[in-house]
C-alpha atoms as a PDB file:
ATOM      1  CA  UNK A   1     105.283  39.586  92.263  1.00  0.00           C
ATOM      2  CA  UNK A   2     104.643  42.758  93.892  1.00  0.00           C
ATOM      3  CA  UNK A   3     106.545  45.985  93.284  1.00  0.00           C
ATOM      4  CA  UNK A   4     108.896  47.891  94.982  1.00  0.00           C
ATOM      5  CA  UNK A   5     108.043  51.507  96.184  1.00  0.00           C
ATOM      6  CA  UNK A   6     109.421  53.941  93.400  1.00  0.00           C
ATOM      7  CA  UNK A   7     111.626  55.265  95.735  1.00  0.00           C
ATOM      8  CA  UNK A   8     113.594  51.909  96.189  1.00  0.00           C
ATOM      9  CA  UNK A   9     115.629  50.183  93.933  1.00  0.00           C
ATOM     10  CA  UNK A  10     117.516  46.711  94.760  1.00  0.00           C
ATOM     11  CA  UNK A  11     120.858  45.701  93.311  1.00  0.00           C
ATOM     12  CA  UNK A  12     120.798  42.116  92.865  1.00  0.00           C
ATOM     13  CA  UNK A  13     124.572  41.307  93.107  1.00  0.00           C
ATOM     14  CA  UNK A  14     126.239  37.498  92.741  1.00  0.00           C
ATOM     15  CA  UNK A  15     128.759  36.171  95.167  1.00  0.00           C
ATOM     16  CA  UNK A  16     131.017  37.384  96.874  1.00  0.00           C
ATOM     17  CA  UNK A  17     128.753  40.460  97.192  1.00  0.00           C
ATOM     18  CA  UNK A  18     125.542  40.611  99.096  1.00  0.00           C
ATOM     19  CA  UNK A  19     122.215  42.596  97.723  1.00  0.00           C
ATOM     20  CA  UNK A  20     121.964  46.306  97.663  1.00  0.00           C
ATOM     21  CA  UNK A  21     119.108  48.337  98.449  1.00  0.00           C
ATOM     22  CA  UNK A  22     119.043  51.908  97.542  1.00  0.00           C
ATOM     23  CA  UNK A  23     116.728  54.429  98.761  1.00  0.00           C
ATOM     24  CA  UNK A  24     115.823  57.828  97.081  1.00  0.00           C
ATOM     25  CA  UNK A  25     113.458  60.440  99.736  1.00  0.00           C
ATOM     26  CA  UNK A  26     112.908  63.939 100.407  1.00  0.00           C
ATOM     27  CA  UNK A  27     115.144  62.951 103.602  1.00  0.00           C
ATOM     28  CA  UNK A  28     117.873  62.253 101.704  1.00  0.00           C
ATOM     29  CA  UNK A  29     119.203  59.210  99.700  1.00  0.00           C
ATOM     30  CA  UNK A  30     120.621  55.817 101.964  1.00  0.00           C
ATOM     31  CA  UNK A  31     121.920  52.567 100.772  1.00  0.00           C
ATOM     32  CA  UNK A  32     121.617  49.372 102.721  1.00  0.00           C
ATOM     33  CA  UNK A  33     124.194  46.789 102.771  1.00  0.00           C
ATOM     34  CA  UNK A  34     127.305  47.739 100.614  1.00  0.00           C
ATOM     35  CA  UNK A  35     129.183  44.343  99.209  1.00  0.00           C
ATOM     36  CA  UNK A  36     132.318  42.791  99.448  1.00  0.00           C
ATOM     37  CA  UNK A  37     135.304  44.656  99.462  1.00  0.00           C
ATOM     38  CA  UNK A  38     136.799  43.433  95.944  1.00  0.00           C
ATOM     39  CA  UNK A  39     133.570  44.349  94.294  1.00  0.00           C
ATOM     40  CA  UNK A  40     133.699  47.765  95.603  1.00  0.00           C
ATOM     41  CA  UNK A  41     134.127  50.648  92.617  1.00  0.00           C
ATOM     42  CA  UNK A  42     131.442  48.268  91.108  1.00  0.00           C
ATOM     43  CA  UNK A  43     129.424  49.290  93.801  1.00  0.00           C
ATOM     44  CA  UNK A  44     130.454  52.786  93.492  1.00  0.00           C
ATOM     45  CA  UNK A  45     129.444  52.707  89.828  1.00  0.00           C
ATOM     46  CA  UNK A  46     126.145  51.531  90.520  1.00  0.00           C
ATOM     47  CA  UNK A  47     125.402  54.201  93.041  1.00  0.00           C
ATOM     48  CA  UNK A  48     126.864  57.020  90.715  1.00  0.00           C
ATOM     49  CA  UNK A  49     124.412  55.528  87.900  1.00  0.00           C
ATOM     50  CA  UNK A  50     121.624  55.736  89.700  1.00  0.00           C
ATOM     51  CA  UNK A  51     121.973  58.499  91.546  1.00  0.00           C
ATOM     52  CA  UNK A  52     123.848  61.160  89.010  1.00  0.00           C
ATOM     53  CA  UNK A  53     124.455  63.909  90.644  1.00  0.00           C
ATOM     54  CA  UNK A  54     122.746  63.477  93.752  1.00  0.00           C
ATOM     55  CA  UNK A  55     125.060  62.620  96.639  1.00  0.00           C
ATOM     56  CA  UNK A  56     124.604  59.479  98.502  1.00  0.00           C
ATOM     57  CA  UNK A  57     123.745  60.440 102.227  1.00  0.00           C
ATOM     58  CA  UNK A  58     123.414  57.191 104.039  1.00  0.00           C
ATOM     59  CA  UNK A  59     124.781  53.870 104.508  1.00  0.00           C
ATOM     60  CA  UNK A  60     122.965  51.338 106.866  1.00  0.00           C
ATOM     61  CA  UNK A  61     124.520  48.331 107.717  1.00  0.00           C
ATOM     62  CA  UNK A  62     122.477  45.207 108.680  1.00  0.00           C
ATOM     63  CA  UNK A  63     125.407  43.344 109.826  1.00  0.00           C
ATOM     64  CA  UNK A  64     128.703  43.638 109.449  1.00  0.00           C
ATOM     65  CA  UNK A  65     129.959  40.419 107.479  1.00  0.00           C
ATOM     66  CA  UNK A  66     132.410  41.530 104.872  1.00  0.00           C
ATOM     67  CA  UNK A  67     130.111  40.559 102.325  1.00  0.00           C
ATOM     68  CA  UNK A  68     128.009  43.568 103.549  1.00  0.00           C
ATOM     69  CA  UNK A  69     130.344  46.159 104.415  1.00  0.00           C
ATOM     70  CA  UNK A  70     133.048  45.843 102.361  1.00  0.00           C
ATOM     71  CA  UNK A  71     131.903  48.820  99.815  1.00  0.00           C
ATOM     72  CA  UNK A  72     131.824  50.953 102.980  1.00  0.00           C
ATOM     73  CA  UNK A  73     135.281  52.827 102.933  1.00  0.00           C
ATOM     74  CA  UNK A  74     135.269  54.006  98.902  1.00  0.00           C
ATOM     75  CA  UNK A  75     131.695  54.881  99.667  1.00  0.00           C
ATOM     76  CA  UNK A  76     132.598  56.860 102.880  1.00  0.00           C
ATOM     77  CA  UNK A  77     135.393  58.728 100.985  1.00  0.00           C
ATOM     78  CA  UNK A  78     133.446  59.655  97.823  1.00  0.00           C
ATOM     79  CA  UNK A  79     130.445  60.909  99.413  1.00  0.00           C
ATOM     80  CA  UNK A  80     131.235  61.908 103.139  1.00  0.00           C
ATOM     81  CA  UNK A  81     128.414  59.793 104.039  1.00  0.00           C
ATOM     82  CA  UNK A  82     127.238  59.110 107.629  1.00  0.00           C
ATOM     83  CA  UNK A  83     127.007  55.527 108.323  1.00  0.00           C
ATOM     84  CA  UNK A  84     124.889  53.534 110.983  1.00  0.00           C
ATOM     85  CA  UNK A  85     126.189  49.997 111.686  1.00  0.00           C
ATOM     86  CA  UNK A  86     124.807  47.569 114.508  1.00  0.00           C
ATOM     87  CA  UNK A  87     124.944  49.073 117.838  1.00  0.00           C
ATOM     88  CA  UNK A  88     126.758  45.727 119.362  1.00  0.00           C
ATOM     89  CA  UNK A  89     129.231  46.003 116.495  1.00  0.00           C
ATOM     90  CA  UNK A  90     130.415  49.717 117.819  1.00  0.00           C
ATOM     91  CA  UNK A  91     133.184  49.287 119.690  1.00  0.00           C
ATOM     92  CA  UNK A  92     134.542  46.593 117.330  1.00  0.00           C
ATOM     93  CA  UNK A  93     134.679  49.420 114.349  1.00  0.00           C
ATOM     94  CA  UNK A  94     136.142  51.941 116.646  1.00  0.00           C
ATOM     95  CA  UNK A  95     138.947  49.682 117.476  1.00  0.00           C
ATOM     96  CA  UNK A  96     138.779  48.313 114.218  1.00  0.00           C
ATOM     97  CA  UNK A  97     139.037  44.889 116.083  1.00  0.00           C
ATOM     98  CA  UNK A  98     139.145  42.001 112.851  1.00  0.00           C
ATOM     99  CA  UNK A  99     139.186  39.654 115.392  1.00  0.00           C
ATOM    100  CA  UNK A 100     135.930  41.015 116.945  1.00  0.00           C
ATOM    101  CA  UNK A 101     134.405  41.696 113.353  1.00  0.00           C
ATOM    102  CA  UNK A 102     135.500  38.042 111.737  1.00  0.00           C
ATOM    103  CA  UNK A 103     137.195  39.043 108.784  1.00  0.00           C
ATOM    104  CA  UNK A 104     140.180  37.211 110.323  1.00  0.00           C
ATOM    105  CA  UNK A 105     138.151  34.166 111.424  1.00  0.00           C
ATOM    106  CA  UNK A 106     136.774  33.825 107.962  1.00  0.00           C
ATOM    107  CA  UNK A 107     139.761  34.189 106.098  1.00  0.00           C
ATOM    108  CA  UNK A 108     138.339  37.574 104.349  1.00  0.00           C
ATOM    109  CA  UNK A 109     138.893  41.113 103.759  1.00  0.00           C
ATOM    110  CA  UNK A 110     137.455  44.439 104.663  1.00  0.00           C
ATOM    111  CA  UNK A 111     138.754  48.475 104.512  1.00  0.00           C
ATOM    112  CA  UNK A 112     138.753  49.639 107.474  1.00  0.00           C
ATOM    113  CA  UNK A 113     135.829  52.197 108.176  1.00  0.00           C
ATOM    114  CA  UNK A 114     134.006  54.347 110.450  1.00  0.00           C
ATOM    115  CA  UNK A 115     130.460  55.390 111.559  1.00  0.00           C
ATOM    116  CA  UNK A 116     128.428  58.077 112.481  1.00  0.00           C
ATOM    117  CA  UNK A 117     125.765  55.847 114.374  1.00  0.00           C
ATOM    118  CA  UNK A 118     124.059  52.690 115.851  1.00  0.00           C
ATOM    119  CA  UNK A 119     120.680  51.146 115.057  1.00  0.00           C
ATOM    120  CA  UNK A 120     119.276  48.260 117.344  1.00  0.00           C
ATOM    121  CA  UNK A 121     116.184  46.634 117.694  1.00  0.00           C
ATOM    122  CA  UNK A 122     112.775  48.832 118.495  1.00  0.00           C
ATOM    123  CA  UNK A 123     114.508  51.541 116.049  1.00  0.00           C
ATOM    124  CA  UNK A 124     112.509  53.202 113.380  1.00  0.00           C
ATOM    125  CA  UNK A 125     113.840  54.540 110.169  1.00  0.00           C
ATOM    126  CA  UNK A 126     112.585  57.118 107.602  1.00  0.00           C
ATOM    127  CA  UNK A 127     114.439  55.255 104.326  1.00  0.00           C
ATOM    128  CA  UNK A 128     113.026  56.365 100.733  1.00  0.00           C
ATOM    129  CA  UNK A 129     109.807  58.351 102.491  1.00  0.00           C
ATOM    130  CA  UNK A 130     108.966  55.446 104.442  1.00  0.00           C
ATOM    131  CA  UNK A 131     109.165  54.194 107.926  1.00  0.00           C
ATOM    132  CA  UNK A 132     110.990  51.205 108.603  1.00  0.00           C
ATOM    133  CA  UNK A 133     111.183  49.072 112.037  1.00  0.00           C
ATOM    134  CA  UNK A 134     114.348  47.566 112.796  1.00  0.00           C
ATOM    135  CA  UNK A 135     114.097  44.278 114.025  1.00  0.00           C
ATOM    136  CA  UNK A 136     116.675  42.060 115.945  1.00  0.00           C
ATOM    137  CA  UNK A 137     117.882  38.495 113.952  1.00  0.00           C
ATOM    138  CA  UNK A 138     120.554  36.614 115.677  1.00  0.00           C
ATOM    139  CA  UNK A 139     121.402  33.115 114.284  1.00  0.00           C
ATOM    140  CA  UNK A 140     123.660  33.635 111.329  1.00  0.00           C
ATOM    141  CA  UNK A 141     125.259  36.580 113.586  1.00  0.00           C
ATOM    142  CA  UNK A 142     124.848  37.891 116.933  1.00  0.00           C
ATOM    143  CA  UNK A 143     124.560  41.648 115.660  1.00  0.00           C
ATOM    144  CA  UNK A 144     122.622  41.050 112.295  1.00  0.00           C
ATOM    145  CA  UNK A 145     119.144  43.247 111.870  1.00  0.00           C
ATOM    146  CA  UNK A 146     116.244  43.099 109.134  1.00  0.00           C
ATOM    147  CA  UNK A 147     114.451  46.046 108.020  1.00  0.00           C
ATOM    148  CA  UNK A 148     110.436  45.672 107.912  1.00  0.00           C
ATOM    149  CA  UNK A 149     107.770  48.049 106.029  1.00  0.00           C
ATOM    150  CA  UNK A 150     104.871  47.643 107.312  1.00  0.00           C
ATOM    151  CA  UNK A 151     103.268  50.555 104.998  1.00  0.00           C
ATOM    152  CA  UNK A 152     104.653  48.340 102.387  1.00  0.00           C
ATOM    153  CA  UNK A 153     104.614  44.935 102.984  1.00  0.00           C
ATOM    154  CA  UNK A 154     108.755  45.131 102.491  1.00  0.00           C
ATOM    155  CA  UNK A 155     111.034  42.660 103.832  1.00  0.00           C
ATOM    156  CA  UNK A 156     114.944  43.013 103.956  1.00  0.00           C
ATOM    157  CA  UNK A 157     116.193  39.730 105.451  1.00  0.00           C
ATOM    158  CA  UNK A 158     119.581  40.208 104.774  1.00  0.00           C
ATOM    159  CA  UNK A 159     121.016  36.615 105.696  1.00  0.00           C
ATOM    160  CA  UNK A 160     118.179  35.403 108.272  1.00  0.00           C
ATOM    161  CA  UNK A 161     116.124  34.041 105.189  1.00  0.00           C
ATOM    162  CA  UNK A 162     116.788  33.750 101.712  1.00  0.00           C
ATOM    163  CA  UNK A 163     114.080  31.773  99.068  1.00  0.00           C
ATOM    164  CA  UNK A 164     116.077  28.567  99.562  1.00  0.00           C
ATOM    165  CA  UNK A 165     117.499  29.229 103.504  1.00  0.00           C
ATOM    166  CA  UNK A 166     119.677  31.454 105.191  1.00  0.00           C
ATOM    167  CA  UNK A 167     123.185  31.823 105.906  1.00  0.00           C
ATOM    168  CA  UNK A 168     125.951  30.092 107.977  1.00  0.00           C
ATOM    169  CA  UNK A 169     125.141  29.808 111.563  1.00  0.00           C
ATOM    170  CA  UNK A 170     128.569  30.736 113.021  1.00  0.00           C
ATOM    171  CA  UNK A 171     127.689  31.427 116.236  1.00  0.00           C
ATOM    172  CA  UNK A 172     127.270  27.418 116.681  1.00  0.00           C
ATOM    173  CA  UNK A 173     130.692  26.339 115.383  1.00  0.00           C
ATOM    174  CA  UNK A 174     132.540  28.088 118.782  1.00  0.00           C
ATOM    175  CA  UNK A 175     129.783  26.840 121.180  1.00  0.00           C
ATOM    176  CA  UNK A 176     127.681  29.782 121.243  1.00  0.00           C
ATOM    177  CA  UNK A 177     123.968  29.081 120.674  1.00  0.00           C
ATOM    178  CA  UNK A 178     122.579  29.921 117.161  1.00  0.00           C
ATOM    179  CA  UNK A 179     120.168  27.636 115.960  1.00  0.00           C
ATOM    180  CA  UNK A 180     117.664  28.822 118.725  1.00  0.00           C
ATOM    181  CA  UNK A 181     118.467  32.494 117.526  1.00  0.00           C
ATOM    182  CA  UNK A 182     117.250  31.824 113.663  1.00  0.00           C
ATOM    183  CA  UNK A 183     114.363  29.714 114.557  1.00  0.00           C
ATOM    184  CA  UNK A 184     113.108  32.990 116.787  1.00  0.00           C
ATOM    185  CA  UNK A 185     113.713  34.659 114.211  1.00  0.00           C
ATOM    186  CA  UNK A 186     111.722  32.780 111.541  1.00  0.00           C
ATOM    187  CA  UNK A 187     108.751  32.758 113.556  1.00  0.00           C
ATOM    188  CA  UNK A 188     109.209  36.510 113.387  1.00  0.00           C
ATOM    189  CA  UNK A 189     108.445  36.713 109.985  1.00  0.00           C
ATOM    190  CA  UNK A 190     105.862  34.318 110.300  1.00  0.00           C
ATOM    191  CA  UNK A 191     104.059  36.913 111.802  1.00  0.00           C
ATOM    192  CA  UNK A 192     105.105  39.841 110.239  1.00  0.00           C
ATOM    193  CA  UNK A 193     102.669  41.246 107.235  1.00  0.00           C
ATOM    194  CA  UNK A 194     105.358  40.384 104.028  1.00  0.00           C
ATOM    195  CA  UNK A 195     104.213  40.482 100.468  1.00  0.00           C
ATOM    196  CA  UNK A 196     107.913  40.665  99.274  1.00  0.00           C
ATOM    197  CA  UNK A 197     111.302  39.944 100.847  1.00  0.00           C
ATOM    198  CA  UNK A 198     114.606  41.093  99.882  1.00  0.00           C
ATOM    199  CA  UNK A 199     117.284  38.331 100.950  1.00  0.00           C
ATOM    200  CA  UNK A 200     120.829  39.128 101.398  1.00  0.00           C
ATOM    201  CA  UNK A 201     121.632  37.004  98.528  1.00  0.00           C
ATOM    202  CA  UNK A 202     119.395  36.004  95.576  1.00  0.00           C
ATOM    203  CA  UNK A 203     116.787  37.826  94.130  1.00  0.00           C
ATOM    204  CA  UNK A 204     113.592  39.233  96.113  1.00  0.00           C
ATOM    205  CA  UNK A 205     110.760  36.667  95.981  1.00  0.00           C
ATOM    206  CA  UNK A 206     107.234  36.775  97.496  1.00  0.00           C
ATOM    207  CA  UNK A 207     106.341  33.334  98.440  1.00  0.00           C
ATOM    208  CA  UNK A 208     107.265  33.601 102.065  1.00  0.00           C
ATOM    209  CA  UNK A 209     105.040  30.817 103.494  1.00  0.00           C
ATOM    210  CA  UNK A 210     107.654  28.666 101.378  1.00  0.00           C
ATOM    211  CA  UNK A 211     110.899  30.139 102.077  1.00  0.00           C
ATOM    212  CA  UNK A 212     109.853  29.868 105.661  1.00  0.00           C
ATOM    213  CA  UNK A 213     109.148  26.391 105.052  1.00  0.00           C
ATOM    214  CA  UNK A 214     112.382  25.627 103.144  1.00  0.00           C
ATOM    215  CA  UNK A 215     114.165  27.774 106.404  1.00  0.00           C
ATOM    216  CA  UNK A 216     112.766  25.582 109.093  1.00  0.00           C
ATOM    217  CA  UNK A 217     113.315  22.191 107.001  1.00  0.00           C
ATOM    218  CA  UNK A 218     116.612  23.578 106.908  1.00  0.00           C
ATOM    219  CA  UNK A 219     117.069  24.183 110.545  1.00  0.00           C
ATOM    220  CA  UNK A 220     116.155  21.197 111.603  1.00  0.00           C
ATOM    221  CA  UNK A 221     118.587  19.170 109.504  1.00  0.00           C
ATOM    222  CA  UNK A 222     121.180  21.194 111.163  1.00  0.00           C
ATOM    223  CA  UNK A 223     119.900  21.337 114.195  1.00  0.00           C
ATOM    224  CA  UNK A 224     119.558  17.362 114.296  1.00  0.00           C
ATOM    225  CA  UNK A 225     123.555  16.944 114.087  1.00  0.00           C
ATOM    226  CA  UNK A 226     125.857  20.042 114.528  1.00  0.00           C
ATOM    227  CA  UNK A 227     128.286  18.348 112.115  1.00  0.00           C
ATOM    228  CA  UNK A 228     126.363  19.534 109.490  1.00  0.00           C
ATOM    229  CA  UNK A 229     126.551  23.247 110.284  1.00  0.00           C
ATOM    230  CA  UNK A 230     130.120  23.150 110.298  1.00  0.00           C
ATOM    231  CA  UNK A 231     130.786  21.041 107.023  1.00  0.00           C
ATOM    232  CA  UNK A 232     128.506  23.719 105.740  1.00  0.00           C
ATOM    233  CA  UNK A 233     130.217  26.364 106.928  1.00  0.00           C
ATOM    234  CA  UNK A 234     133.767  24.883 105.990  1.00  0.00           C
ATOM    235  CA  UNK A 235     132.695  24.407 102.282  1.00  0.00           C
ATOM    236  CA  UNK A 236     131.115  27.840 102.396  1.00  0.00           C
ATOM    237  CA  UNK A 237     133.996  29.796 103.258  1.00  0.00           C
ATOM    238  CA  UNK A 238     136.421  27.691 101.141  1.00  0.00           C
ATOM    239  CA  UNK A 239     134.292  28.379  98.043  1.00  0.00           C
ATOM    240  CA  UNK A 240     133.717  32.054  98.978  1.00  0.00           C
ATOM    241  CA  UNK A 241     137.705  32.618  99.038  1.00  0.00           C
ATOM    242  CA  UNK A 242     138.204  30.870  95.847  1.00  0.00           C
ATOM    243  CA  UNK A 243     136.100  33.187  94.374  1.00  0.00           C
ATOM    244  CA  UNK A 244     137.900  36.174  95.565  1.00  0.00           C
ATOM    245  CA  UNK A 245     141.506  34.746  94.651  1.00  0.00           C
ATOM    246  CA  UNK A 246     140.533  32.111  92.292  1.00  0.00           C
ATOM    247  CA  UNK A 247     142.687  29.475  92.938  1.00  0.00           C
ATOM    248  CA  UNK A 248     145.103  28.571  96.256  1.00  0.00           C
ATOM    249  CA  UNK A 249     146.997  25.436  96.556  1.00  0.00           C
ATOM    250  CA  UNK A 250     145.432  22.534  98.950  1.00  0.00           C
ATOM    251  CA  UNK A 251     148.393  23.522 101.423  1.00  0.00           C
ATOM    252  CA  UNK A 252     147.147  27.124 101.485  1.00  0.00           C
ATOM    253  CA  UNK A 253     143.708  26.413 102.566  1.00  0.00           C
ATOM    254  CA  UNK A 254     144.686  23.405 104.652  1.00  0.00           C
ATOM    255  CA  UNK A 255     146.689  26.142 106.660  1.00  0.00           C
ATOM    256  CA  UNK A 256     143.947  28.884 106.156  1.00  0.00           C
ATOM    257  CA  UNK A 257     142.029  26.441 108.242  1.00  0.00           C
ATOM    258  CA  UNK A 258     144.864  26.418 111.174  1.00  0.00           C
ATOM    259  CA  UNK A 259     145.018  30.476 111.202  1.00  0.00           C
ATOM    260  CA  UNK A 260     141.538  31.485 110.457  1.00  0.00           C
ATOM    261  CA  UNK A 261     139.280  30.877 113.707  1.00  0.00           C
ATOM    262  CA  UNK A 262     135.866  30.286 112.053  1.00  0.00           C
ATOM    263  CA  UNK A 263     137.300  27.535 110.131  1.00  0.00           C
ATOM    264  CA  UNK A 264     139.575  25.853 112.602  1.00  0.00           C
ATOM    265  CA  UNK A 265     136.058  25.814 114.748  1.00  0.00           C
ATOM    266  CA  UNK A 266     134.715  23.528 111.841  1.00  0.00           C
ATOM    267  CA  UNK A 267     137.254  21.424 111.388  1.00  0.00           C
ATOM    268  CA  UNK A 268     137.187  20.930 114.904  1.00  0.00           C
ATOM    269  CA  UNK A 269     133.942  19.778 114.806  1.00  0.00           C
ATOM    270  CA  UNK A 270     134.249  17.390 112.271  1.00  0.00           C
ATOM    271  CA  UNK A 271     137.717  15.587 113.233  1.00  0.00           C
ATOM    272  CA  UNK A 272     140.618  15.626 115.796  1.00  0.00           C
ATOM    273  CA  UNK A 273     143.747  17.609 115.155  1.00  0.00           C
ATOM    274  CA  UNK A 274     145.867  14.305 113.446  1.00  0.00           C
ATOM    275  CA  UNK A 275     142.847  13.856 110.945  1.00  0.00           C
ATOM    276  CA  UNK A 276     142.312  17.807 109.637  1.00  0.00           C
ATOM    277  CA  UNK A 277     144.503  16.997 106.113  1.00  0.00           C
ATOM    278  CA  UNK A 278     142.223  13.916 105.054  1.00  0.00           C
ATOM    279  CA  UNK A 279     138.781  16.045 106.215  1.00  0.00           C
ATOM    280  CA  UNK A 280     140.097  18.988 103.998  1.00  0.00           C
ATOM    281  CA  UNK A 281     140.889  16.571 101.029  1.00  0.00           C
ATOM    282  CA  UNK A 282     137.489  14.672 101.677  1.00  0.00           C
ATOM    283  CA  UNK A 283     135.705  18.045 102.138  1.00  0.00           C
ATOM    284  CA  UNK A 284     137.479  19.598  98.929  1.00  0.00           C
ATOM    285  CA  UNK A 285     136.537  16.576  96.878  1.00  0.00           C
ATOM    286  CA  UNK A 286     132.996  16.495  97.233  1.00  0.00           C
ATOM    287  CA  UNK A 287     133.352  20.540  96.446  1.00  0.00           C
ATOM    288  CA  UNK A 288     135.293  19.140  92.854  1.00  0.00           C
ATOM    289  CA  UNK A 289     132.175  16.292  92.602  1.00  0.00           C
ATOM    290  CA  UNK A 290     129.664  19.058  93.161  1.00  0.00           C
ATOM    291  CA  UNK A 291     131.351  21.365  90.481  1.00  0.00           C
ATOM    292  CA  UNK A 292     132.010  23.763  92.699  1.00  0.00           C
ATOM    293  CA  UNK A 293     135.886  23.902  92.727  1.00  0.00           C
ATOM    294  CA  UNK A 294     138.758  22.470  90.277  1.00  0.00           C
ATOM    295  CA  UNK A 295     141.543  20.898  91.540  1.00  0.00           C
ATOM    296  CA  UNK A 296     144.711  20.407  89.479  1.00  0.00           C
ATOM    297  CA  UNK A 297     148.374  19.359  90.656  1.00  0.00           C
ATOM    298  CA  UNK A 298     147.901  20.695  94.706  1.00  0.00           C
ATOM    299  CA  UNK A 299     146.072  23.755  93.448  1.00  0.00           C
ATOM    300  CA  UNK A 300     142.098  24.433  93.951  1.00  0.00           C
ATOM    301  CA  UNK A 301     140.536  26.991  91.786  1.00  0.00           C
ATOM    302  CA  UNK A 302     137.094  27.786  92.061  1.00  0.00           C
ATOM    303  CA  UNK A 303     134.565  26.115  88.975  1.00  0.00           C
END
């Protein structure tokens, strides 16, 4: 597998948190992506290890999922950082809108925090002594940007492809077109010069031709029958809140999926209003059969 520039190092990080990439240049030192929220002053620790005494400078953002941003606050406060976050995402943060930003729809959490700038497509970046085009990648989220080296060869996906997919494609459970966004986007990196990609989640692999195969397989399954998306989606964000709390009774996430809009958009999908309590217990027993969850007298803990 190729190497990473010595002036970039990648924090592989396991659920709920996404992947870190930090960046050490004569410009200054930045750090892309910053985790979930819980798993915070571990992401301060990793920083501080790395970097000693050298101050952190930079935070970049490539979308603003709380898996992604949820480090951003302690990080902001230790090191008076400036931040750039998705330009579309701007007034959202200013208002501090969890509506707008989906940490209500999904159920999650996030400290509130600010920014210093935007990035959008067409933008260029100076990140570890090297430039870096930002590039647009709607489908899992409107807002959501990659990060491409061309010097390099470098890759960061962030949730637009991972070795074995990509993320949720929320933007389809309310309506709102999605799967045409992330097959766009694929054929973006089709053309793009990659000899190594860093996904949001798992570790950085090189054989693009077949994550891009695995990707479009992928889309097309979902694309075939929408139902599919948001059963994926509903077990997603069940499991992912497990994890943070580690267990909730069934009538706790049978009424997280009443309050919190991204899930109430599956289960809409999937059945009428009368049949939501036998989807949930169909849709957390095939999470038990897979080994993802435990469930024990009314209460679901995650495997």
């Amino acid at each position: 597998m190729k190497t990473l520039p010595q002036s970039m190092t990648v924090f592989e990080r396991g659920w709920l948190s996404s992947n870190n990439v930090l960046f050490e240049g004569a410009e200054g030192t930045a750090f892309v992506d910053t985790g979930y929220v819980s798993h915070a002053p571990q992401t301060l620790a990793l920083v501080r290890q790395k970097l000693g005494a050298r101050r952190l400078d930079l935070i970049v953002n490539t979308h603003l999922h709380s898996d992604h941003c949820g480090g951003n606050a302690l990080l902001q406060q230790t090191y008076a950082c400036d931040t750039l976050i998705p330009a579309g995402e701007a007034q959202a943060v200013r208002d501090w809108n969890e509506r707008a930003l989906t940490f209500d729809a999904t159920g999650q959490c996030c400290d509130r925090f600010g920014f210093t700038g935007t990035i959008e497509h067409g933008a260029t970046l100076t990140l570890g002594g090297l430039p870096w085009s930002v590039l647009g990648a709607p489908g899992h989220d409107p807002h959501s940007l990659m990060l491409y080296c061309a010097d390099a060869r470098v890759l960061i996906s962030a949730d637009a492809l991972w070795e074995n997919g990509f993320g949720v494609i929320f933007p389809e459970l309310e309506g709102e077109s999605g799967f045409a966004e992330e097959r766009a986007v694929l054929e973006v990196i089709a053309r793009l010069d990659v000899d190594l990609v860093i996904p949001g989640h798992g570790a950085p692999f090189s054989d693009v031709a077949r994550a891009l195969d695995v990707a479009s397989s992928r889309l097309e399954y979902l694309q075939a029958d929408p139902a599919r998306n948001a059963k994926n989606a509903l077990k997603v964000l069940i499991v992912f809140k497990l994890m943070e709390v580690r267990a909730m009774s069934f009538d706790a996430i049978f009424a997280m999926t009443a309050t919190a809009r991204a899930m109430r958009a599956a289960a809409s999908v999937l059945a009428p209003p009368r049949e939501r309590r036998a989807l949930l217990e169909k849709i957390v027993g095939e999470l038990e059969k897979a080994g993802a969850v435990k469930v024990n007298a009314g209460v679901v803990s995650a495997a």
